[in-house]
PDB file of N, CA and C in Angstrom:
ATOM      1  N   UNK A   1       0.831  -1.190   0.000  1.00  0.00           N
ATOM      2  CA  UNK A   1       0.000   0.000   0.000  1.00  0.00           C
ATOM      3  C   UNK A   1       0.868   1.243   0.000  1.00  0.00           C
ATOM      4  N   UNK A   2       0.000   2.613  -0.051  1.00  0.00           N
ATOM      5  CA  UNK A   2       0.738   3.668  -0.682  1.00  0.00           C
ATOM      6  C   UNK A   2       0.975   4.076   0.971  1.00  0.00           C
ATOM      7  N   UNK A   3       1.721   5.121   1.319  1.00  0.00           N
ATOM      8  CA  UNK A   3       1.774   5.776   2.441  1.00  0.00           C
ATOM      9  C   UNK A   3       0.840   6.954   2.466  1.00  0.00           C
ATOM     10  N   UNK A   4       0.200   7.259   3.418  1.00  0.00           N
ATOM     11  CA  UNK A   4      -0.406   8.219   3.354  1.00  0.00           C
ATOM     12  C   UNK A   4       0.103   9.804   3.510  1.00  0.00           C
ATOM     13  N   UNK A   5       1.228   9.854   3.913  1.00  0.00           N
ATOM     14  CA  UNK A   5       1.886  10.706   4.482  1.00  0.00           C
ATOM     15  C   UNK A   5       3.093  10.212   4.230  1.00  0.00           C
ATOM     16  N   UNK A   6       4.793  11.564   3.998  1.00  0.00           N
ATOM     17  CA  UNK A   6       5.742  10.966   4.755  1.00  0.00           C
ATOM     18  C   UNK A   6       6.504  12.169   5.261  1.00  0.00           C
ATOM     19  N   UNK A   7       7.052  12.017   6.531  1.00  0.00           N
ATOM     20  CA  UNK A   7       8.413  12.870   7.070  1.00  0.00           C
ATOM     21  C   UNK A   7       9.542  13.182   5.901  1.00  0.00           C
ATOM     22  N   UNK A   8       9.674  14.050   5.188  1.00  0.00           N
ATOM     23  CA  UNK A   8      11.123  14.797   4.784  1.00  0.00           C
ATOM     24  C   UNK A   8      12.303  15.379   5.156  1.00  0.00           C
ATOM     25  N   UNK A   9      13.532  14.420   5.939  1.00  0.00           N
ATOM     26  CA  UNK A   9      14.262  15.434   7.226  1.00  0.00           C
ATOM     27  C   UNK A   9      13.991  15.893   8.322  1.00  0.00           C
ATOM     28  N   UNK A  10      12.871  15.576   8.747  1.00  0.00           N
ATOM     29  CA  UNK A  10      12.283  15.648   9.573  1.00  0.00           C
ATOM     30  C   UNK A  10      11.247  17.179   9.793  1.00  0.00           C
ATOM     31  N   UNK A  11      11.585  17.597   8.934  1.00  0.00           N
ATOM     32  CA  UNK A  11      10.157  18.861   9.020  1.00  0.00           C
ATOM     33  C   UNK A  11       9.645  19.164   7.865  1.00  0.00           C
ATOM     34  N   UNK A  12       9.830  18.101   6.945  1.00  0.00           N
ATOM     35  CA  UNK A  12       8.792  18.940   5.774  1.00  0.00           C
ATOM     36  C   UNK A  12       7.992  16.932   5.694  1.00  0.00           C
ATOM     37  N   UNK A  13       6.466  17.818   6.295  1.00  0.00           N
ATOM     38  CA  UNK A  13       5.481  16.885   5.655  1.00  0.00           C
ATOM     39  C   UNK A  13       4.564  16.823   4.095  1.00  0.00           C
ATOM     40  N   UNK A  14       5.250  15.796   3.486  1.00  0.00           N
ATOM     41  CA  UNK A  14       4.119  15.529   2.167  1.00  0.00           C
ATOM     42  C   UNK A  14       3.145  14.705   2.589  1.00  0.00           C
ATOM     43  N   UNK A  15       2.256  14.881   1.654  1.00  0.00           N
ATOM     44  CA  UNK A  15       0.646  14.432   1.565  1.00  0.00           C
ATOM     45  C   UNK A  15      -0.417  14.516   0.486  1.00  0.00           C
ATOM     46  N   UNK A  16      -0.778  13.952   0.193  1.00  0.00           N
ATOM     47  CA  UNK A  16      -1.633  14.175  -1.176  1.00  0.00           C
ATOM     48  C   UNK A  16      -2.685  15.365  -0.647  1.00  0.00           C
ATOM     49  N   UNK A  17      -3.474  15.355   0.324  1.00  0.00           N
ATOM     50  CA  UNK A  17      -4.346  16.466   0.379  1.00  0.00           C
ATOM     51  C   UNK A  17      -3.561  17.224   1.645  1.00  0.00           C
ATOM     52  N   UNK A  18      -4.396  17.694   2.696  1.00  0.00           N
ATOM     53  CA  UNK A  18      -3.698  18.480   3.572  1.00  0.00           C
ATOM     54  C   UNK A  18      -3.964  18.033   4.792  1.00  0.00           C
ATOM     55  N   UNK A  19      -4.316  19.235   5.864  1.00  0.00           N
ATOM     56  CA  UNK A  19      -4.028  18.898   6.997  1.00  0.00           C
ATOM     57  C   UNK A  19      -5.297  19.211   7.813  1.00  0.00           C
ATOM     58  N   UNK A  20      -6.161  19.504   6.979  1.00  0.00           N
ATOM     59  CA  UNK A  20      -8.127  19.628   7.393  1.00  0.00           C
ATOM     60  C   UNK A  20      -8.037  20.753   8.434  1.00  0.00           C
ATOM     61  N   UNK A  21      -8.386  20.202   9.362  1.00  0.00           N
ATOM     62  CA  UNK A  21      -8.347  21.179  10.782  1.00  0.00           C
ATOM     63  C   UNK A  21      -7.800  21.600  11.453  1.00  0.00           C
ATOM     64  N   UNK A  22      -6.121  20.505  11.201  1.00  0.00           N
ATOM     65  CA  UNK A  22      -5.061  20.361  11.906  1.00  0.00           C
ATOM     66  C   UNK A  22      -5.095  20.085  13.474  1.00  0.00           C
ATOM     67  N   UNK A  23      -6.028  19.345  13.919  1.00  0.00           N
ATOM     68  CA  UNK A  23      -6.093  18.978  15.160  1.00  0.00           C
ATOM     69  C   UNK A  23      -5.962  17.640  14.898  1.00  0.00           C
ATOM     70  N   UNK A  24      -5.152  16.974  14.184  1.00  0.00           N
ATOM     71  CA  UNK A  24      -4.327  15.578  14.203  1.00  0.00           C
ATOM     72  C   UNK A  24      -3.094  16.073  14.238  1.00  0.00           C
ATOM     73  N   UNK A  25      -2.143  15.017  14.293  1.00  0.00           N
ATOM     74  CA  UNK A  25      -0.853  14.796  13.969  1.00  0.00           C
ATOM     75  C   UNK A  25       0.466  13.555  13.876  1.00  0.00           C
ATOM     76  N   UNK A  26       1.269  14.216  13.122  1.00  0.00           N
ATOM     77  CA  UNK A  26       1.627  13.290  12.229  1.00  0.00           C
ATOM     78  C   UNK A  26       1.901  11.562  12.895  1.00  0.00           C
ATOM     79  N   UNK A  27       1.590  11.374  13.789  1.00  0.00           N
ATOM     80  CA  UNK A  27       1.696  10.427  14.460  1.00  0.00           C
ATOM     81  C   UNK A  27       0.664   9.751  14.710  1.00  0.00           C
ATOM     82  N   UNK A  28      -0.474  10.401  14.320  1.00  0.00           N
ATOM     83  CA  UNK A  28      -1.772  10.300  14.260  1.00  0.00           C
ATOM     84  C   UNK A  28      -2.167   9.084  12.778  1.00  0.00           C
ATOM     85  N   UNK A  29      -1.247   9.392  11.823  1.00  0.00           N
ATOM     86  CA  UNK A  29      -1.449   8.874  10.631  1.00  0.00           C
ATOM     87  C   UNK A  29      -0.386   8.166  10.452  1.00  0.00           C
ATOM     88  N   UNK A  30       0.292   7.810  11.428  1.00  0.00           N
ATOM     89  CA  UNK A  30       1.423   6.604  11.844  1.00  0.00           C
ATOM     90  C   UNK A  30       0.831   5.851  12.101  1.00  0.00           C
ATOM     91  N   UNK A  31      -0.055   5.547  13.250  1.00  0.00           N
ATOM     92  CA  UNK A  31      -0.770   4.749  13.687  1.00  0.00           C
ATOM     93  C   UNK A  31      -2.030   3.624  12.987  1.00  0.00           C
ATOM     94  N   UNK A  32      -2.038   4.463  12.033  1.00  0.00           N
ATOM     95  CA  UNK A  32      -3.705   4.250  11.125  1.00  0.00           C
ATOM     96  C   UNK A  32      -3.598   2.233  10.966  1.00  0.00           C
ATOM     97  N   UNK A  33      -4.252   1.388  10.651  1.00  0.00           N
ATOM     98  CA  UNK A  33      -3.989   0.415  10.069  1.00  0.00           C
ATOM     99  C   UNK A  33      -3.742  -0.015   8.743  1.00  0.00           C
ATOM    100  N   UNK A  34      -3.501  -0.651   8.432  1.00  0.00           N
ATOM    101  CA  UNK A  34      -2.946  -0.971   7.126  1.00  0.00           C
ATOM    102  C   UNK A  34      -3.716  -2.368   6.772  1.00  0.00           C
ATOM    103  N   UNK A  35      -4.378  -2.774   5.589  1.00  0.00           N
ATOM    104  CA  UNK A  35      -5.117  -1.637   4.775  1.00  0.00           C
ATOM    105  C   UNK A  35      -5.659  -0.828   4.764  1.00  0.00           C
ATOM    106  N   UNK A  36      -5.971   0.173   4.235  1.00  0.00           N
ATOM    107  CA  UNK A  36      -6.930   0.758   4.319  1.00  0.00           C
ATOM    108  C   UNK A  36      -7.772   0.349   2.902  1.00  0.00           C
ATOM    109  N   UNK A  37      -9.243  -0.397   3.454  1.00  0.00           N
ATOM    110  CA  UNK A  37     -10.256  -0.893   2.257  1.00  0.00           C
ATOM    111  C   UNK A  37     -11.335   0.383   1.492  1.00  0.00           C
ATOM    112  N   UNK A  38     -11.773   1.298   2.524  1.00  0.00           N
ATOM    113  CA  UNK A  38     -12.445   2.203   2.187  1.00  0.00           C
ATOM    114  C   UNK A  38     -12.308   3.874   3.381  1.00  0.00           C
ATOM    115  N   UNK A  39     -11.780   4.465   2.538  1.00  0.00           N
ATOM    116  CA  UNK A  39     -11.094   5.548   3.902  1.00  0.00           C
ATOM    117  C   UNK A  39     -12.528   6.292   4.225  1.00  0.00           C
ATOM    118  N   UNK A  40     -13.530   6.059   4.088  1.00  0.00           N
ATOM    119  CA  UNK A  40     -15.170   6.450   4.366  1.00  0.00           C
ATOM    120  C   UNK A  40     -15.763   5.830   5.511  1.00  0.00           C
ATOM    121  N   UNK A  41     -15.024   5.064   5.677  1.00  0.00           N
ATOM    122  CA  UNK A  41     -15.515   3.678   6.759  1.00  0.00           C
ATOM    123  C   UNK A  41     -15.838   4.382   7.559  1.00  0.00           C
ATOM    124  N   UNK A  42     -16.621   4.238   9.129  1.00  0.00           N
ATOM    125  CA  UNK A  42     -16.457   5.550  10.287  1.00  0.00           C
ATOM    126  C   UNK A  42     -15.737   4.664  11.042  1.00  0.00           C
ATOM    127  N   UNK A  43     -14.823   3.589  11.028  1.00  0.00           N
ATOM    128  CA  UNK A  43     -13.593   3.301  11.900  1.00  0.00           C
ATOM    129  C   UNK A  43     -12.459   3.790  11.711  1.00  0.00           C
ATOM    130  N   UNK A  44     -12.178   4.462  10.418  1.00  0.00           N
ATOM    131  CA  UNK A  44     -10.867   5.035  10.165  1.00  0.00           C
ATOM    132  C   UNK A  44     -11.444   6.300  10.601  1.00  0.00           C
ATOM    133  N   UNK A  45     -10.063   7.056  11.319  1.00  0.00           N
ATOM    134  CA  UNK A  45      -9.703   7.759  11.831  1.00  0.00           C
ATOM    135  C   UNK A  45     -10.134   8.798  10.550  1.00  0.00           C
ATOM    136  N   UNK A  46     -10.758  10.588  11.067  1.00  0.00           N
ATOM    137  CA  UNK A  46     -10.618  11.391  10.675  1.00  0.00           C
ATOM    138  C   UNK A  46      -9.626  12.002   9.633  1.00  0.00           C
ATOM    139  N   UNK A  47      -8.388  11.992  10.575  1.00  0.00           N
ATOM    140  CA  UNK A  47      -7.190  12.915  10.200  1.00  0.00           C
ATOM    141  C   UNK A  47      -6.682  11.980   9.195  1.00  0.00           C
ATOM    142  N   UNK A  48      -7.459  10.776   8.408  1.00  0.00           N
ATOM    143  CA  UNK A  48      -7.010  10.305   7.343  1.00  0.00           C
ATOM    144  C   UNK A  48      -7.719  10.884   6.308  1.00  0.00           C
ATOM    145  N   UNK A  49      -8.947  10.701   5.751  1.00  0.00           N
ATOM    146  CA  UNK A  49      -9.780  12.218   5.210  1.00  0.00           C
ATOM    147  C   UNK A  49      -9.509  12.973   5.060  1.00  0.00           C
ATOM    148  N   UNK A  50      -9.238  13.752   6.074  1.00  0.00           N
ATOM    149  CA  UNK A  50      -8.222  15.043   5.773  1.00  0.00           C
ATOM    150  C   UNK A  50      -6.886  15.166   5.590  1.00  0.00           C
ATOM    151  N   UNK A  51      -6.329  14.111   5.443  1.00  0.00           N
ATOM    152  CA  UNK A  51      -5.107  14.055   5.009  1.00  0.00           C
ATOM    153  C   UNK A  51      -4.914  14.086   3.410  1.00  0.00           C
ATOM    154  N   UNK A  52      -6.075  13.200   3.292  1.00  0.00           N
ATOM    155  CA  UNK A  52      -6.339  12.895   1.631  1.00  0.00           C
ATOM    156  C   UNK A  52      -6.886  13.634   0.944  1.00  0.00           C
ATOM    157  N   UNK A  53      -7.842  14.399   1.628  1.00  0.00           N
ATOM    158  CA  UNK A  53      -9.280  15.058   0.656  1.00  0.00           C
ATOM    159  C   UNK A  53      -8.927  16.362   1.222  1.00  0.00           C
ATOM    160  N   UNK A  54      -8.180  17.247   2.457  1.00  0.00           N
ATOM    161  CA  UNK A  54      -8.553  18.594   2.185  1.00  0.00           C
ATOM    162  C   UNK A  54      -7.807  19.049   1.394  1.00  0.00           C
ATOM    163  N   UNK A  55      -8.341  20.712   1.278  1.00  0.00           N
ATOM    164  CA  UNK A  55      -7.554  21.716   0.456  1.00  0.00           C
ATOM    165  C   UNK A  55      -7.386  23.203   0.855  1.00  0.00           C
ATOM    166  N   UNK A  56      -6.056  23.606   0.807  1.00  0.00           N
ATOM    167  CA  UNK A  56      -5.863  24.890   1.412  1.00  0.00           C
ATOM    168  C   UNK A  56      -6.616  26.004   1.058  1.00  0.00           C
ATOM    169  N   UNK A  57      -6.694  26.939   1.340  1.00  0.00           N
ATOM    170  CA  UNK A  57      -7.640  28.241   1.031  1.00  0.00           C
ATOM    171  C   UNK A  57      -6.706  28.926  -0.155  1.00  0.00           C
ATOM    172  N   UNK A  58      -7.699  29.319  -1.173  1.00  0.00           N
ATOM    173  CA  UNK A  58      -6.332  30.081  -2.251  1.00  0.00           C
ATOM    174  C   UNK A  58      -5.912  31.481  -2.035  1.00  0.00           C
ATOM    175  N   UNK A  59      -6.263  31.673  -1.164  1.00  0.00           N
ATOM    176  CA  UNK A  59      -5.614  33.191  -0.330  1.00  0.00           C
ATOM    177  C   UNK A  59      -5.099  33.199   0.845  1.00  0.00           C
ATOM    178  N   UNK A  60      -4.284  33.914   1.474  1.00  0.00           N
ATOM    179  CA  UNK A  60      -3.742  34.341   2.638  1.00  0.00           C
ATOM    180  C   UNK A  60      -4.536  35.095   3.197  1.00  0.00           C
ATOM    181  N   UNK A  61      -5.470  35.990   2.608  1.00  0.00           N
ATOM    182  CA  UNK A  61      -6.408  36.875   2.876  1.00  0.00           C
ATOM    183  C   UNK A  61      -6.946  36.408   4.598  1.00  0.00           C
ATOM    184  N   UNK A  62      -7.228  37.369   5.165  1.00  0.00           N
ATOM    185  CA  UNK A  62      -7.969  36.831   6.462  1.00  0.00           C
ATOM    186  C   UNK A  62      -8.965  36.128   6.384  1.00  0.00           C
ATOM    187  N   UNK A  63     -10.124  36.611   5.459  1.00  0.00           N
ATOM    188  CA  UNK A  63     -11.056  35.863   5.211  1.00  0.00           C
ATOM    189  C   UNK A  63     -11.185  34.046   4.646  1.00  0.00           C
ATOM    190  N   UNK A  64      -9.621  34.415   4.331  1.00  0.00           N
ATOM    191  CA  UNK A  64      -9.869  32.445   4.268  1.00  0.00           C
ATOM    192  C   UNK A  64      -9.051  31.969   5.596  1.00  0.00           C
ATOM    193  N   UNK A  65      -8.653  32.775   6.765  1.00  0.00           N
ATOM    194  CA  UNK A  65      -8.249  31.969   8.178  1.00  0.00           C
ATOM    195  C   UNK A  65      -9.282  31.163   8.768  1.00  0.00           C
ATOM    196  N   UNK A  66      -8.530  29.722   9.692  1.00  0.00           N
ATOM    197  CA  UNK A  66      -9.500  28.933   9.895  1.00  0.00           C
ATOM    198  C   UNK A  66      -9.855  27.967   8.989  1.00  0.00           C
ATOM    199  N   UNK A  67     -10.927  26.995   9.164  1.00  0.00           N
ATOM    200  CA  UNK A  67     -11.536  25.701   8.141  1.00  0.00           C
ATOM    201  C   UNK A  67     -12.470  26.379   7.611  1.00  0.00           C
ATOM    202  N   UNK A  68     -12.964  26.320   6.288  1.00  0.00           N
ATOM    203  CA  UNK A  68     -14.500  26.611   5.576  1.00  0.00           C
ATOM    204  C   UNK A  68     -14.265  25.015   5.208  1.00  0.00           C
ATOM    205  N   UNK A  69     -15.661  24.998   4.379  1.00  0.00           N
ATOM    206  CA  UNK A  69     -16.116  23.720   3.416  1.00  0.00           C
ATOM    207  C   UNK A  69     -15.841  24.426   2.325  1.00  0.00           C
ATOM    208  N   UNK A  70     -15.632  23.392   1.124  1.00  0.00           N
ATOM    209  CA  UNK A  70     -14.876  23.792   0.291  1.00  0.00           C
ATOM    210  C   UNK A  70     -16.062  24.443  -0.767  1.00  0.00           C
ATOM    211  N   UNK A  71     -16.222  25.552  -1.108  1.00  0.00           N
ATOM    212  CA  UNK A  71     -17.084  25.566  -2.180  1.00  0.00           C
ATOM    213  C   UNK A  71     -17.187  25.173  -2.773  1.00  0.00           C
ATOM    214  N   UNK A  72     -15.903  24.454  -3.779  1.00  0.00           N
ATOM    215  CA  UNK A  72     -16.171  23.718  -5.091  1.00  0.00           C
ATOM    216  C   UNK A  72     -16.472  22.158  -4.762  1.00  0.00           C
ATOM    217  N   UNK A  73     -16.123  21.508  -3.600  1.00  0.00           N
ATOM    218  CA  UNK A  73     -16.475  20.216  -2.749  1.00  0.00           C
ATOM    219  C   UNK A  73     -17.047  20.257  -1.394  1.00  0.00           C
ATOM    220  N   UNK A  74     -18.327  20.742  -1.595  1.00  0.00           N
ATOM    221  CA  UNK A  74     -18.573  20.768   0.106  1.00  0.00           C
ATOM    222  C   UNK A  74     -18.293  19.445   1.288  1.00  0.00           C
ATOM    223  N   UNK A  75     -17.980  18.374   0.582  1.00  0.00           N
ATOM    224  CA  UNK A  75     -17.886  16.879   1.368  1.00  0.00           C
ATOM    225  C   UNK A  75     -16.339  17.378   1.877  1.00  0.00           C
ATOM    226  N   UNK A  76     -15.329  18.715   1.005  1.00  0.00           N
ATOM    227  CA  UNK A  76     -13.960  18.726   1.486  1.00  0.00           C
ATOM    228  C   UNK A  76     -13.954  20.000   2.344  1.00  0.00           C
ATOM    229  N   UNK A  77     -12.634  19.921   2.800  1.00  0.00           N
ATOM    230  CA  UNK A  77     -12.305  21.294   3.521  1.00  0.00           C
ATOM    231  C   UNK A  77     -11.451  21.841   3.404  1.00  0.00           C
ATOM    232  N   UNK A  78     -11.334  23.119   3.603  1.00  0.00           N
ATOM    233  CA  UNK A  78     -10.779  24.040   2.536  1.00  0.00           C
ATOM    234  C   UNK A  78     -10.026  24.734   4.447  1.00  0.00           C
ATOM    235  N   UNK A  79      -8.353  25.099   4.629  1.00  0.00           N
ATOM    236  CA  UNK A  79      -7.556  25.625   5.466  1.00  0.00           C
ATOM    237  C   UNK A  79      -7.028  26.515   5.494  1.00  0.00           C
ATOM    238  N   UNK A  80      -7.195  27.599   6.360  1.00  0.00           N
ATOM    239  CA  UNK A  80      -6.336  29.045   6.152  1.00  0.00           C
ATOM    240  C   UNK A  80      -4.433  28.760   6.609  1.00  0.00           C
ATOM    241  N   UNK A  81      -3.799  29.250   6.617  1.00  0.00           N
ATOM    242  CA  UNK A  81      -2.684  29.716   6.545  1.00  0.00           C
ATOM    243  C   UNK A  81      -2.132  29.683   8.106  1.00  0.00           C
ATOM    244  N   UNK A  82      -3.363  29.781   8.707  1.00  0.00           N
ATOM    245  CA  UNK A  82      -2.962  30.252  10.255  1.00  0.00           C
ATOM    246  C   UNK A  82      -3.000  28.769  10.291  1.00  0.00           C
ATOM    247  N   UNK A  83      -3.878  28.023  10.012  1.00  0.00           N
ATOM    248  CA  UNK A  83      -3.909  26.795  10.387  1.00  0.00           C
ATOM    249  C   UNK A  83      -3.029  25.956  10.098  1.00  0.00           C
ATOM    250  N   UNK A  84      -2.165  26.278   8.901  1.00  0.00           N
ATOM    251  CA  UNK A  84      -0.881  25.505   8.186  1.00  0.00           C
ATOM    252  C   UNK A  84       0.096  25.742   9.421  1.00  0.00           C
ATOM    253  N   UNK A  85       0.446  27.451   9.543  1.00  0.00           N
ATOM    254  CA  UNK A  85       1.224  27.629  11.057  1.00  0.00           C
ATOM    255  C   UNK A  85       1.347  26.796  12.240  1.00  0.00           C
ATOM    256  N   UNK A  86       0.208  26.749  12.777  1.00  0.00           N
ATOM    257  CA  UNK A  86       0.167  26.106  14.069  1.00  0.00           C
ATOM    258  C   UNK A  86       0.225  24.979  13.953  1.00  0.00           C
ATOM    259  N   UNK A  87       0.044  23.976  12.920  1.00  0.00           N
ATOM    260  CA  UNK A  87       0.061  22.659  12.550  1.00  0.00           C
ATOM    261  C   UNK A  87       1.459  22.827  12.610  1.00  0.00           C
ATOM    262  N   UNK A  88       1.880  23.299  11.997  1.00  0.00           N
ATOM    263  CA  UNK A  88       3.541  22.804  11.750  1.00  0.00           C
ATOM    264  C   UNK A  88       4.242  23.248  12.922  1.00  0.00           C
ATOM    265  N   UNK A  89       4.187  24.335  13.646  1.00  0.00           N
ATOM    266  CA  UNK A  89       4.599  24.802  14.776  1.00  0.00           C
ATOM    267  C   UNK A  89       4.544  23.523  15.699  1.00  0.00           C
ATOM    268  N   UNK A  90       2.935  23.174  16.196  1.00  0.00           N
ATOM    269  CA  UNK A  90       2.981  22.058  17.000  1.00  0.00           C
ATOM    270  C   UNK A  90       3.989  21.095  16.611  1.00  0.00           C
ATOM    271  N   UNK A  91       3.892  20.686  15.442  1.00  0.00           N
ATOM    272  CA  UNK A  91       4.579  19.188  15.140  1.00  0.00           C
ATOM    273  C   UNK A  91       5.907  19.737  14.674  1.00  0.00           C
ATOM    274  N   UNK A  92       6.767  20.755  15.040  1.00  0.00           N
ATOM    275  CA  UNK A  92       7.887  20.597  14.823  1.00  0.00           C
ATOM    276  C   UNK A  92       8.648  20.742  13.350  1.00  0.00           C
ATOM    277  N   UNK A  93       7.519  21.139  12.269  1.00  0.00           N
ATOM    278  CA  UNK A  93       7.206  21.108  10.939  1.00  0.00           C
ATOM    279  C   UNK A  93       8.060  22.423  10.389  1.00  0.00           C
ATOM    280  N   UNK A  94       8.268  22.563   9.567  1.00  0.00           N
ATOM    281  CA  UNK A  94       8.956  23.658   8.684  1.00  0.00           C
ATOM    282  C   UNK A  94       7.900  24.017   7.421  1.00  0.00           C
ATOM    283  N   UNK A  95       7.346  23.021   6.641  1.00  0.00           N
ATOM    284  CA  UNK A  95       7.050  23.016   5.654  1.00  0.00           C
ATOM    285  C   UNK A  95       5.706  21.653   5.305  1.00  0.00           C
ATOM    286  N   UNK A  96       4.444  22.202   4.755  1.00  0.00           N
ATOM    287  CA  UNK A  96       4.343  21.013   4.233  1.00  0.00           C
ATOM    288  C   UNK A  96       3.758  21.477   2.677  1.00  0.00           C
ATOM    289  N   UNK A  97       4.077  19.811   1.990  1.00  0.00           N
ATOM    290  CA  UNK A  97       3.721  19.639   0.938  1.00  0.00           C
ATOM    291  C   UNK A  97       3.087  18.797   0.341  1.00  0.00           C
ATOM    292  N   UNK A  98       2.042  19.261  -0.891  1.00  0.00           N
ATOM    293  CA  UNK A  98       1.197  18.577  -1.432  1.00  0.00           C
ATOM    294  C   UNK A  98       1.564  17.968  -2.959  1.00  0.00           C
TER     295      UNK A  98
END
């Protein structure tokens, strides 16, 4: 199976989508089980969803600080900037990438 996530040097996280709410962490999606058959299931963990399916806000603007739903995917979620910060702050992060 694919990884869902990986550590880069230790502070730059890749990921296919992002970091949703950022009230997971990266250890959070260490843990997950392996397989994963359907990441919809409601036994898999959240911060896998949002690992996969969110998307950052396309502005810095204040108005996109914080989580919205995504306009163009309301099932996704869409992350301000502040939220990229403190995510990476907590976890020790420099950088992440999609």
């Amino acid at each position: 199976w694919l990884p869902l996530a990986a550590v880069v040097g230790d502070v730059v996280l890749v990921l296919h989508g992002g970091i949703g709410d950022g009230s997971w962490g990266v250890r959070d999606l260490s843990s997950v089980g392996r397989p994963l058959r359907d990441e919809h299931d409601p036994s898999v963990p959240d911060c896998v969803r949002q690992a996969l399916w969110s998307d950052p806000a396309e502005s810095d603007e204040e108005m996109y600080l914080g989580v919205h739903e995504n306009p163009k995917i309301p099932v996704r979620v869409q992350f301000g900037a502040d939220v990229t910060a403190s995510f990476c702050k907590r976890e020790g992060l420099c950088l992440v990438v999609r």
